[in-house]
PDB file of N, CA and C in Angstrom:
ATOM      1  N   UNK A   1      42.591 -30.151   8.336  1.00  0.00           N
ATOM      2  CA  UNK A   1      41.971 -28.841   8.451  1.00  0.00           C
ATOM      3  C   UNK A   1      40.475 -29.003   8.243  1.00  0.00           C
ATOM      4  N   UNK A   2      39.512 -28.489   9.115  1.00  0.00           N
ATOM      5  CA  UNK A   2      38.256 -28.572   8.988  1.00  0.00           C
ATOM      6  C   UNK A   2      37.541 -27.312   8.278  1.00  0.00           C
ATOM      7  N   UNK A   3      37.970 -26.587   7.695  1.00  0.00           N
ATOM      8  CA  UNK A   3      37.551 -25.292   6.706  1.00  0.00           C
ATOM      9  C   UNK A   3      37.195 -26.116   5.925  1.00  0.00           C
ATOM     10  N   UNK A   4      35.779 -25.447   5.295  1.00  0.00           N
ATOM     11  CA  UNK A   4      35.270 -25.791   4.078  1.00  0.00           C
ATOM     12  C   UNK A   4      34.973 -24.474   2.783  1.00  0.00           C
ATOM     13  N   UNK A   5      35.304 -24.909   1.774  1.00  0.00           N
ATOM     14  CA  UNK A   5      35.495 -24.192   0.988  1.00  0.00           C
ATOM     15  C   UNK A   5      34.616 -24.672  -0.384  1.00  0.00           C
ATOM     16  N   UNK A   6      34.064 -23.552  -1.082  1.00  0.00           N
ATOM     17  CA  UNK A   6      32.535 -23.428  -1.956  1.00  0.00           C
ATOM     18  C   UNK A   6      33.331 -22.538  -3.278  1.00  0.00           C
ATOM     19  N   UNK A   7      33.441 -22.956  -4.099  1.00  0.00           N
ATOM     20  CA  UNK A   7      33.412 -22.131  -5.289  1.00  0.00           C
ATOM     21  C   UNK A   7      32.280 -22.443  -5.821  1.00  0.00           C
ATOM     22  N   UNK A   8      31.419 -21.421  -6.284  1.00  0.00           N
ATOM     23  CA  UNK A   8      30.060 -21.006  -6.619  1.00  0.00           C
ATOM     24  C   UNK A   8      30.144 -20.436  -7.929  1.00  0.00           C
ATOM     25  N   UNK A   9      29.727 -20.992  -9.058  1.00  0.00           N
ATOM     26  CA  UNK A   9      29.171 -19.994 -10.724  1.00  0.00           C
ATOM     27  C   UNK A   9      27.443 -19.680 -10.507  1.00  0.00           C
ATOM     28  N   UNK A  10      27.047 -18.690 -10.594  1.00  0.00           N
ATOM     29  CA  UNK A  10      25.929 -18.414 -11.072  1.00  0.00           C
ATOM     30  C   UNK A  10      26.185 -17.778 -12.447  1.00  0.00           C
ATOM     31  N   UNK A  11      24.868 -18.284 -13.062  1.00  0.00           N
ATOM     32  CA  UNK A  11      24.950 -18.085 -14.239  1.00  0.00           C
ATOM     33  C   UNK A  11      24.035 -17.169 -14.318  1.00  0.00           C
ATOM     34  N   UNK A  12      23.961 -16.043 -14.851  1.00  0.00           N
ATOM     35  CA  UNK A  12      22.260 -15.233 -15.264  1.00  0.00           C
ATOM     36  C   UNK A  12      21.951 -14.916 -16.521  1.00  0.00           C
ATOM     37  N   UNK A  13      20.416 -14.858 -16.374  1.00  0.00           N
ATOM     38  CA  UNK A  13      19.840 -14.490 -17.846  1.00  0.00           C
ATOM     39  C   UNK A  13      20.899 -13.530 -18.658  1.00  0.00           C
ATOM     40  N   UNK A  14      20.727 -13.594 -19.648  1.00  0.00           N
ATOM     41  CA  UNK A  14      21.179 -12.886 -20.582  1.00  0.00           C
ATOM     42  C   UNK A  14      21.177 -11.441 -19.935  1.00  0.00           C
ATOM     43  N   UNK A  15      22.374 -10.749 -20.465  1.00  0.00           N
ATOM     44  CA  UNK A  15      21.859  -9.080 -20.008  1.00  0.00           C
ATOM     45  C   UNK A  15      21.787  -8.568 -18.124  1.00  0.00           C
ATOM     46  N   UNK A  16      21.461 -10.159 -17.312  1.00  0.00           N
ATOM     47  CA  UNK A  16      21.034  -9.333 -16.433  1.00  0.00           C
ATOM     48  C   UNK A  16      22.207  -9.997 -15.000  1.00  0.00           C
ATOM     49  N   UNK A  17      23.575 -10.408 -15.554  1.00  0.00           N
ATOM     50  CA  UNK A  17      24.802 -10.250 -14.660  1.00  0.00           C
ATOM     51  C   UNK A  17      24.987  -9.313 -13.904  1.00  0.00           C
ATOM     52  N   UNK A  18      24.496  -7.612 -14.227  1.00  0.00           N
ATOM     53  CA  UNK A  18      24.841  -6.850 -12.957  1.00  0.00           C
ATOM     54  C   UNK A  18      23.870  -6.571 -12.229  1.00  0.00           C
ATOM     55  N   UNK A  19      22.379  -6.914 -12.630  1.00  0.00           N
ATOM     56  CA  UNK A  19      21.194  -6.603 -11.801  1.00  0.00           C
ATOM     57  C   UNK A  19      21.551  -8.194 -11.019  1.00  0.00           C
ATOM     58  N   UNK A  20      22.030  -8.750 -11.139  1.00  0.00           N
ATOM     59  CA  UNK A  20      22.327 -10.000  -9.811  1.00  0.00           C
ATOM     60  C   UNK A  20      23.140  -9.807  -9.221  1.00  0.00           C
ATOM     61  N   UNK A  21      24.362  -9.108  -9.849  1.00  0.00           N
ATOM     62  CA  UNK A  21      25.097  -8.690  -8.834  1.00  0.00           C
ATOM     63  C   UNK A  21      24.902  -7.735  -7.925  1.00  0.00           C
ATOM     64  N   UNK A  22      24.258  -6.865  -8.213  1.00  0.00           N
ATOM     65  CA  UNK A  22      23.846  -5.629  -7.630  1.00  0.00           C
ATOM     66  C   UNK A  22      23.379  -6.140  -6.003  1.00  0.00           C
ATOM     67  N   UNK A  23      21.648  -7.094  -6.553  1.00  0.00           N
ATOM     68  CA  UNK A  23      21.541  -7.396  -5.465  1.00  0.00           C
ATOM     69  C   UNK A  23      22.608  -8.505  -4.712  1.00  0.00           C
ATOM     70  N   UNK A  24      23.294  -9.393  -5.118  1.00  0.00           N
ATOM     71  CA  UNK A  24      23.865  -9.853  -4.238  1.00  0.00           C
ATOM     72  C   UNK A  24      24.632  -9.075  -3.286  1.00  0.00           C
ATOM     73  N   UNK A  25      25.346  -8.065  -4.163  1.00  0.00           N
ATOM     74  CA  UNK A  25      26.464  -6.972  -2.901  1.00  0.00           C
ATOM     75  C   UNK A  25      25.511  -5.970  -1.911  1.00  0.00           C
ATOM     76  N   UNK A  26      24.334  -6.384  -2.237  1.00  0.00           N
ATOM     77  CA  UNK A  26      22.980  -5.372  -1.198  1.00  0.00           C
ATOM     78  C   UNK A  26      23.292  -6.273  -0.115  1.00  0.00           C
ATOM     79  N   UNK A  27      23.085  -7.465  -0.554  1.00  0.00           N
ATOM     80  CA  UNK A  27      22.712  -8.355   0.340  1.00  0.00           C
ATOM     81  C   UNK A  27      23.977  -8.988   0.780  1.00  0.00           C
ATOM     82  N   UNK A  28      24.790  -8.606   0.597  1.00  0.00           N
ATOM     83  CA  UNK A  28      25.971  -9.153   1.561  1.00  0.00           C
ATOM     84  C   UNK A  28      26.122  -8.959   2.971  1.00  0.00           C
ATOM     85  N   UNK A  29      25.552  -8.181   3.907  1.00  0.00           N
ATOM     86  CA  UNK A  29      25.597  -7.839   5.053  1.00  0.00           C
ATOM     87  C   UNK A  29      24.541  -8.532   5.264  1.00  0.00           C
ATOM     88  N   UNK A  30      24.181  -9.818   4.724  1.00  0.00           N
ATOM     89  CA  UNK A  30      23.358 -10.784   5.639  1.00  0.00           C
ATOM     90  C   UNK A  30      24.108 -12.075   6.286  1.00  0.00           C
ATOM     91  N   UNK A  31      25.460 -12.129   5.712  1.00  0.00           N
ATOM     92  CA  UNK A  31      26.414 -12.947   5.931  1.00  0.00           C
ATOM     93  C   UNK A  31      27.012 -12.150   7.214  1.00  0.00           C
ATOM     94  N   UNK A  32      27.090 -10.413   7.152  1.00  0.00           N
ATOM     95  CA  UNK A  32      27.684 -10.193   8.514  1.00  0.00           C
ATOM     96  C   UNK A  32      27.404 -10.518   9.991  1.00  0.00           C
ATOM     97  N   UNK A  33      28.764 -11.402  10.281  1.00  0.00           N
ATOM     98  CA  UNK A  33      28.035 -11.297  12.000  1.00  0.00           C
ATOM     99  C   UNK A  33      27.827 -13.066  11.802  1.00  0.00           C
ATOM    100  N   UNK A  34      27.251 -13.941  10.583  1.00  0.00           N
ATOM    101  CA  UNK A  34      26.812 -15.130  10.461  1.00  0.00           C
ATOM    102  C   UNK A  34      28.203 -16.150  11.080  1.00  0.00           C
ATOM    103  N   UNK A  35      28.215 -16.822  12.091  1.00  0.00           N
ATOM    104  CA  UNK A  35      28.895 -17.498  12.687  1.00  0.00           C
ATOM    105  C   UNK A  35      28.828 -18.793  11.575  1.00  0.00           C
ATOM    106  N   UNK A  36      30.758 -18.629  11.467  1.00  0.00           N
ATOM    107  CA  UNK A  36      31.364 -19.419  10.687  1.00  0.00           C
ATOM    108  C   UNK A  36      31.637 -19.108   9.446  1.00  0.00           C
ATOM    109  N   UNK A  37      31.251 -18.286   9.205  1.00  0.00           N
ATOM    110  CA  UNK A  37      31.504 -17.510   7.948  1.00  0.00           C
ATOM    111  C   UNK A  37      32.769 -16.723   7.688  1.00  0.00           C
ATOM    112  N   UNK A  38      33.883 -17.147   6.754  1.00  0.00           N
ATOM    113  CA  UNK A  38      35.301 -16.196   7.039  1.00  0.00           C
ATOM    114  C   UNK A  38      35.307 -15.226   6.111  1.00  0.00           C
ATOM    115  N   UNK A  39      35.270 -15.693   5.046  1.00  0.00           N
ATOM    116  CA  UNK A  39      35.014 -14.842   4.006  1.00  0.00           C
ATOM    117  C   UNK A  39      33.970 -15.237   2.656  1.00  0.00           C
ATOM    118  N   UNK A  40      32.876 -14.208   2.273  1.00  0.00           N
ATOM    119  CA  UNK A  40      32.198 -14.484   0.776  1.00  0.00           C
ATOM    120  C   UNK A  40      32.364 -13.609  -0.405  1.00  0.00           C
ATOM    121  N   UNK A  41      32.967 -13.758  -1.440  1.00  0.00           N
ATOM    122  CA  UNK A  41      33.365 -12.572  -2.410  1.00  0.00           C
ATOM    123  C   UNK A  41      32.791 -13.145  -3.498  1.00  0.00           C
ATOM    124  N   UNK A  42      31.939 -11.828  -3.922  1.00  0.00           N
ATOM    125  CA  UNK A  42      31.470 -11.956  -5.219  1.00  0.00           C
ATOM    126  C   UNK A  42      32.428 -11.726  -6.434  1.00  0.00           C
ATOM    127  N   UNK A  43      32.092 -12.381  -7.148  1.00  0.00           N
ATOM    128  CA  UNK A  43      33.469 -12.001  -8.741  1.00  0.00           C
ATOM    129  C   UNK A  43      32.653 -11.998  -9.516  1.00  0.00           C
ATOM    130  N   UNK A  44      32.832 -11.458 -10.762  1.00  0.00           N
ATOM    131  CA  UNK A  44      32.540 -11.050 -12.321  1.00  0.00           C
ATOM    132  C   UNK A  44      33.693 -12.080 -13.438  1.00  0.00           C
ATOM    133  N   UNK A  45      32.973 -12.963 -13.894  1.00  0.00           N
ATOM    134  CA  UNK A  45      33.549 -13.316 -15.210  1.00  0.00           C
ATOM    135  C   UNK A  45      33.856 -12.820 -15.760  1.00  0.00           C
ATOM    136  N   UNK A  46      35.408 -12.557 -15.912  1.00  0.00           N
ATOM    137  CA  UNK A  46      36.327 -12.301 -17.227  1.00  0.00           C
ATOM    138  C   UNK A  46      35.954 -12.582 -18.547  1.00  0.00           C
ATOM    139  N   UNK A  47      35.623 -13.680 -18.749  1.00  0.00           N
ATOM    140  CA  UNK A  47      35.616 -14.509 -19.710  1.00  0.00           C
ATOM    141  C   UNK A  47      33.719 -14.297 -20.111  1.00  0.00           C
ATOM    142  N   UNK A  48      33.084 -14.351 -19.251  1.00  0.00           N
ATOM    143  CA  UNK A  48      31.489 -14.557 -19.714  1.00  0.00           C
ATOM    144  C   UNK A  48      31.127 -13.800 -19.064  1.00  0.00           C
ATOM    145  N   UNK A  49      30.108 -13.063 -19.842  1.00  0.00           N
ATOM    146  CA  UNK A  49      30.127 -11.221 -19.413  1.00  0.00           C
ATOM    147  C   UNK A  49      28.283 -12.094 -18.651  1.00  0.00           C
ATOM    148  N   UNK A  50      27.799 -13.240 -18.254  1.00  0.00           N
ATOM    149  CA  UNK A  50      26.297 -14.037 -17.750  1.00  0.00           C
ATOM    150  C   UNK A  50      27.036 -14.304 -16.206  1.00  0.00           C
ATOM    151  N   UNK A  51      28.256 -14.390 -16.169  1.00  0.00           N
ATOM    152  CA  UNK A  51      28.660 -15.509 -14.862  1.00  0.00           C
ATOM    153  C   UNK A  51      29.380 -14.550 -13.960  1.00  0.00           C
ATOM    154  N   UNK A  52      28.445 -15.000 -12.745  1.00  0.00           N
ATOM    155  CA  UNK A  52      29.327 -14.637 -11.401  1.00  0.00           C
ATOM    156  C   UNK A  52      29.819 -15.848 -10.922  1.00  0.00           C
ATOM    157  N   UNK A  53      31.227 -15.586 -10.293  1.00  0.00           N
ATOM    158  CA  UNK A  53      31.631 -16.788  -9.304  1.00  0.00           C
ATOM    159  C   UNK A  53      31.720 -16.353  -8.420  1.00  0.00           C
ATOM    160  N   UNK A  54      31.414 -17.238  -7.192  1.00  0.00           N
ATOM    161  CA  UNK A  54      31.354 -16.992  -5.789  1.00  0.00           C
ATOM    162  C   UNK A  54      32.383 -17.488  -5.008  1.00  0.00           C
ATOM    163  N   UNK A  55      33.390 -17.230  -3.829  1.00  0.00           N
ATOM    164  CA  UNK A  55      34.425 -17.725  -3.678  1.00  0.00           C
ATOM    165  C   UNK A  55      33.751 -17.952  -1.816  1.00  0.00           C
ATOM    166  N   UNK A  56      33.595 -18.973  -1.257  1.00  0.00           N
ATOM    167  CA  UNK A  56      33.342 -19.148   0.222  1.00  0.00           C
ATOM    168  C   UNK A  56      34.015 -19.820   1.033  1.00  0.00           C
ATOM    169  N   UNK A  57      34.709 -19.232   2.299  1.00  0.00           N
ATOM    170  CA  UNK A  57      35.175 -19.667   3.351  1.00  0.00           C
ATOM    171  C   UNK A  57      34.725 -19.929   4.467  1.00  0.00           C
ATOM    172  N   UNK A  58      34.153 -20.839   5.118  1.00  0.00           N
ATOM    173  CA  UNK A  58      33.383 -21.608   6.113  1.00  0.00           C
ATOM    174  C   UNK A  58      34.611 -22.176   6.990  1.00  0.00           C
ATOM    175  N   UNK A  59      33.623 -21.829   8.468  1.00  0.00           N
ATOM    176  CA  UNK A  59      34.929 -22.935   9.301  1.00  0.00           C
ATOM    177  C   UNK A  59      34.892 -23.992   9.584  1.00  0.00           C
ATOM    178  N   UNK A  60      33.833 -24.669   8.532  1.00  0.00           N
ATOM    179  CA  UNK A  60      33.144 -26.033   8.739  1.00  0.00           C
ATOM    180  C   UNK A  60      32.261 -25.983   7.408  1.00  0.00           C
ATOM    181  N   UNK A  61      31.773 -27.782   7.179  1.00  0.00           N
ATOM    182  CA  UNK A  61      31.116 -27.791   6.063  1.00  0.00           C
ATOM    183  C   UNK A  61      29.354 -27.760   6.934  1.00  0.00           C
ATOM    184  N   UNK A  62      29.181 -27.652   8.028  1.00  0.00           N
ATOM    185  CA  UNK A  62      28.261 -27.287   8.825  1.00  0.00           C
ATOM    186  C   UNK A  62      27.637 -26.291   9.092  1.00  0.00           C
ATOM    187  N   UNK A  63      28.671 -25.403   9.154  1.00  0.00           N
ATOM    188  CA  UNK A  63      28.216 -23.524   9.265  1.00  0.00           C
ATOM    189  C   UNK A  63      27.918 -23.215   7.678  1.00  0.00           C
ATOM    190  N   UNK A  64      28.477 -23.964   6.842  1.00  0.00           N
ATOM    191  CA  UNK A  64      28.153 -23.445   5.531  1.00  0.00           C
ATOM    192  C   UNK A  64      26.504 -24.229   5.516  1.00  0.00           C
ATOM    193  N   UNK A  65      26.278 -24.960   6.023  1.00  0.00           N
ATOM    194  CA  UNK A  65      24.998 -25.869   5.688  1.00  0.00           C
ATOM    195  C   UNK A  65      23.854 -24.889   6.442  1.00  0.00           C
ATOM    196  N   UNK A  66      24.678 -24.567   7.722  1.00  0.00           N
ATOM    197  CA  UNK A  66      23.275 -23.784   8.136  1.00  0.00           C
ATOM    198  C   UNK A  66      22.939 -22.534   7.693  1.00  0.00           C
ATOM    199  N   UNK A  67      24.219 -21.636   7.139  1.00  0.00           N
ATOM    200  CA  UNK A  67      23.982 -20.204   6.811  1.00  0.00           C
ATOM    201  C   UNK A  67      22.721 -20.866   5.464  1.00  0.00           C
ATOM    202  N   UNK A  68      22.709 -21.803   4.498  1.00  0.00           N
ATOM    203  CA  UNK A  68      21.366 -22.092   4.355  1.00  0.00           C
ATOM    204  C   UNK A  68      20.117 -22.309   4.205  1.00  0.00           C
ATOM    205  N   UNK A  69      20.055 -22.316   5.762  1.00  0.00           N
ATOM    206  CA  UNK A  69      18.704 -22.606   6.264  1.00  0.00           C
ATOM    207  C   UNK A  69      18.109 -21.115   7.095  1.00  0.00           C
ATOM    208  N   UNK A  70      19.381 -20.167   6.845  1.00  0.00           N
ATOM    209  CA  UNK A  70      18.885 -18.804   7.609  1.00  0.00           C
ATOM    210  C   UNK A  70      17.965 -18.868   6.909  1.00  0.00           C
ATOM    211  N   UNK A  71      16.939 -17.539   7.774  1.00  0.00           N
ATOM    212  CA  UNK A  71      16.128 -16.603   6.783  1.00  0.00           C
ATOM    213  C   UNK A  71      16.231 -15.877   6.124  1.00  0.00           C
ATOM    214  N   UNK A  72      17.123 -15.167   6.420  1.00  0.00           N
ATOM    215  CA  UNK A  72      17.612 -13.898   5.849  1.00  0.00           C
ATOM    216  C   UNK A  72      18.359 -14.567   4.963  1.00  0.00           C
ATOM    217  N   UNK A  73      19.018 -15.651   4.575  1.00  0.00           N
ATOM    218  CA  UNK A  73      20.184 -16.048   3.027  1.00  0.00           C
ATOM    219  C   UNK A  73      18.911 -16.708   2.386  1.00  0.00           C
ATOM    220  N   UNK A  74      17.763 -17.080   2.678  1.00  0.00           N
ATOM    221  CA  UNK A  74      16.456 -17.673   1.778  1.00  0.00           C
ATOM    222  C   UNK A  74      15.875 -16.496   1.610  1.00  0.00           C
ATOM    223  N   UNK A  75      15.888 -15.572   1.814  1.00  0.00           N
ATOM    224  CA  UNK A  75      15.078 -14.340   1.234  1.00  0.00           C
ATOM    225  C   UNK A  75      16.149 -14.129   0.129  1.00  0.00           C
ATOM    226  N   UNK A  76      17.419 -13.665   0.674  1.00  0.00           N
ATOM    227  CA  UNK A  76      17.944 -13.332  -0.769  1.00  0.00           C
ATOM    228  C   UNK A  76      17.851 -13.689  -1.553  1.00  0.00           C
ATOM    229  N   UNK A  77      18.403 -15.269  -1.852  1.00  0.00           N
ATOM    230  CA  UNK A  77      17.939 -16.788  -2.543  1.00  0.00           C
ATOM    231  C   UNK A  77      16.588 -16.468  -3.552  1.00  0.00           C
ATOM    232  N   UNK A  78      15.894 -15.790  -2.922  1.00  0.00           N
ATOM    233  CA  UNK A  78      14.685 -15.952  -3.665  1.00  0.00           C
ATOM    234  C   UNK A  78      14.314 -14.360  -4.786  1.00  0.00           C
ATOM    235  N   UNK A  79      15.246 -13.574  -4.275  1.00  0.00           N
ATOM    236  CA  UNK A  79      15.116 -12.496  -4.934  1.00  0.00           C
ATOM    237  C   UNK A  79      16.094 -12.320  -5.861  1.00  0.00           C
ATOM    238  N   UNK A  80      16.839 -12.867  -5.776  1.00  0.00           N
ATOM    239  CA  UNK A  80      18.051 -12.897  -6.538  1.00  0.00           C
ATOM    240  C   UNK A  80      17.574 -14.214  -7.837  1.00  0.00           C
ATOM    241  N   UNK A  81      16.654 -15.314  -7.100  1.00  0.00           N
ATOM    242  CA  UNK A  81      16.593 -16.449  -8.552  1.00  0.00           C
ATOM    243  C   UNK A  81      15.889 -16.462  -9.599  1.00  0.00           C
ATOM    244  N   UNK A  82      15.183 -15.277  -9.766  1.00  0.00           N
ATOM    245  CA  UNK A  82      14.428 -14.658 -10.884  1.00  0.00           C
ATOM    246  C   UNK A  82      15.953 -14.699 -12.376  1.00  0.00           C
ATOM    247  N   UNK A  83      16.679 -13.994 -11.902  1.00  0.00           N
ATOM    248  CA  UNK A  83      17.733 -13.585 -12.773  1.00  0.00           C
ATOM    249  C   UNK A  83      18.517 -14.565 -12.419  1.00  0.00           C
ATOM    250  N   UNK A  84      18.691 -16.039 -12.113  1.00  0.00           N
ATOM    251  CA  UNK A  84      19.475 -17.010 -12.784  1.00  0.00           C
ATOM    252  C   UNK A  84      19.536 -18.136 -13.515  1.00  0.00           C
ATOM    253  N   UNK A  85      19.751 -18.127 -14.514  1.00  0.00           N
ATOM    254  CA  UNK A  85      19.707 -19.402 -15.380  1.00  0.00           C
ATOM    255  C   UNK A  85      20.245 -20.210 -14.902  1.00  0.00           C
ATOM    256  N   UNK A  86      21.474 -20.874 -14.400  1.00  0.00           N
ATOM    257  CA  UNK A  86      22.274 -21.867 -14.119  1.00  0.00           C
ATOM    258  C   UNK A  86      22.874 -21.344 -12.885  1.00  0.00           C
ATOM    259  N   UNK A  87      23.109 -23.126 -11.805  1.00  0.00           N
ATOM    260  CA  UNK A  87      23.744 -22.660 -10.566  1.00  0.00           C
ATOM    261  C   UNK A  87      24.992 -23.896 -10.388  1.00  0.00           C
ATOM    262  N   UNK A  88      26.069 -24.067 -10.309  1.00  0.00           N
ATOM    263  CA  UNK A  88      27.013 -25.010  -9.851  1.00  0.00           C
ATOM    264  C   UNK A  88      27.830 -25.035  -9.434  1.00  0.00           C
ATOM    265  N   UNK A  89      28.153 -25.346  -8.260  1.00  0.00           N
ATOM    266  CA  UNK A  89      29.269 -25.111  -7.441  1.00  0.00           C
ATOM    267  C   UNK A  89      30.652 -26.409  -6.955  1.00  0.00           C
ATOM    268  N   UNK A  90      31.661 -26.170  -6.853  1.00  0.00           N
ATOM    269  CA  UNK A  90      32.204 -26.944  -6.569  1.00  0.00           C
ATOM    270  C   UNK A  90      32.974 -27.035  -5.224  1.00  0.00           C
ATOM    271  N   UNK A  91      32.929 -28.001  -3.995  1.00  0.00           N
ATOM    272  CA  UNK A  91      33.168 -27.480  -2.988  1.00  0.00           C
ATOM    273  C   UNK A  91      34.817 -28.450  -2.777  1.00  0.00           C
ATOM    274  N   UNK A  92      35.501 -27.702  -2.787  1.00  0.00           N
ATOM    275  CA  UNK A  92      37.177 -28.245  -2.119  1.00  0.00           C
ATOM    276  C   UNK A  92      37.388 -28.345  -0.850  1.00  0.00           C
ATOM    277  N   UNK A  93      38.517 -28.542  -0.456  1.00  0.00           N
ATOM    278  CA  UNK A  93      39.139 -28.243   0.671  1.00  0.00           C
ATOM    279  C   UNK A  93      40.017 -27.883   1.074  1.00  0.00           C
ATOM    280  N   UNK A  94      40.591 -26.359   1.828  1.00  0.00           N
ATOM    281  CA  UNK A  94      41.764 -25.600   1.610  1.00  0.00           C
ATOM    282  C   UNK A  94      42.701 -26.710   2.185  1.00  0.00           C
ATOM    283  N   UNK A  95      43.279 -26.854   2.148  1.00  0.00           N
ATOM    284  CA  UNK A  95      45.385 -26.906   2.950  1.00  0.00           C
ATOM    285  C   UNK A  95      45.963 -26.521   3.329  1.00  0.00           C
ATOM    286  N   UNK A  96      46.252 -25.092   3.054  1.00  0.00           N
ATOM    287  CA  UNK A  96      46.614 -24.215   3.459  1.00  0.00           C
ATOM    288  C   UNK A  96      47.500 -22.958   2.868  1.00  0.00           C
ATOM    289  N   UNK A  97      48.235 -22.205   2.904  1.00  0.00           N
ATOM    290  CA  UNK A  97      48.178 -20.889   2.119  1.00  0.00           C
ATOM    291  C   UNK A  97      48.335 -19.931   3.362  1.00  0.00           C
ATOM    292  N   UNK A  98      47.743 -18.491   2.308  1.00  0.00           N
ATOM    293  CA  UNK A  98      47.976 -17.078   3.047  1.00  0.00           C
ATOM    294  C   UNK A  98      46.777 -17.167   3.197  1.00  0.00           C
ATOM    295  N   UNK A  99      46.135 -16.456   4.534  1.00  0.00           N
ATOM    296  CA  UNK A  99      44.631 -16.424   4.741  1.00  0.00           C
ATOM    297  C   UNK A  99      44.468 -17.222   5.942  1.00  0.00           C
ATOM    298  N   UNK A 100      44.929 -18.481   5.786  1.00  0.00           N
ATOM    299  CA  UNK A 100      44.166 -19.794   6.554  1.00  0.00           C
ATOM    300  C   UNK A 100      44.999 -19.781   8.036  1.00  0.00           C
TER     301      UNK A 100
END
């Protein structure tokens, strides 16, 4: 299977988990329409009231490389990295399941 798959933690300053989230769900309709893109969902830590995880479905580890280099995902990128302390992601590879 050539899907590539991104689990994403951002971490943010103290206090300011929903002003990152905020803008990230503004800015989610910059992914709409972005070829190769299946699905991006933002989540809220259960556990750590600082951490978002990011869950990404790509139909390639290519389309994930270029969404990127857009402009429009480097503008967000940049408005959004004021409010993050820590970024690490871990990228798998589905198998398969419901969804795929």
């Amino acid at each position: 299977m050539s899907k590539y798959t991104m689990f994403g933690q951002l971490k943010a300053h103290p206090g300011k988990r929903d002003e990152l989230a905020k803008l990230m769900l503004e800015s989610a309709d910059t992914l709409e329409g972005m070829e190769g893109c299946i699905f991006y969902i933002i989540n809220e830590s259960v556990d750590d009231p600082d951490v978002l995880w990011i869950m990404e479905l790509w139909e390639n580890a290519e389309a994930h490389a270029a969404s990127l280099k857009n402009e429009r995902v480097l503008a967000v990128i940049q408005r959004c990295r004021p409010l993050i302390a820590g970024v690490s992601g871990v990228p798998v590879r589905p198998i398969g399941g419901k969804g795929l």
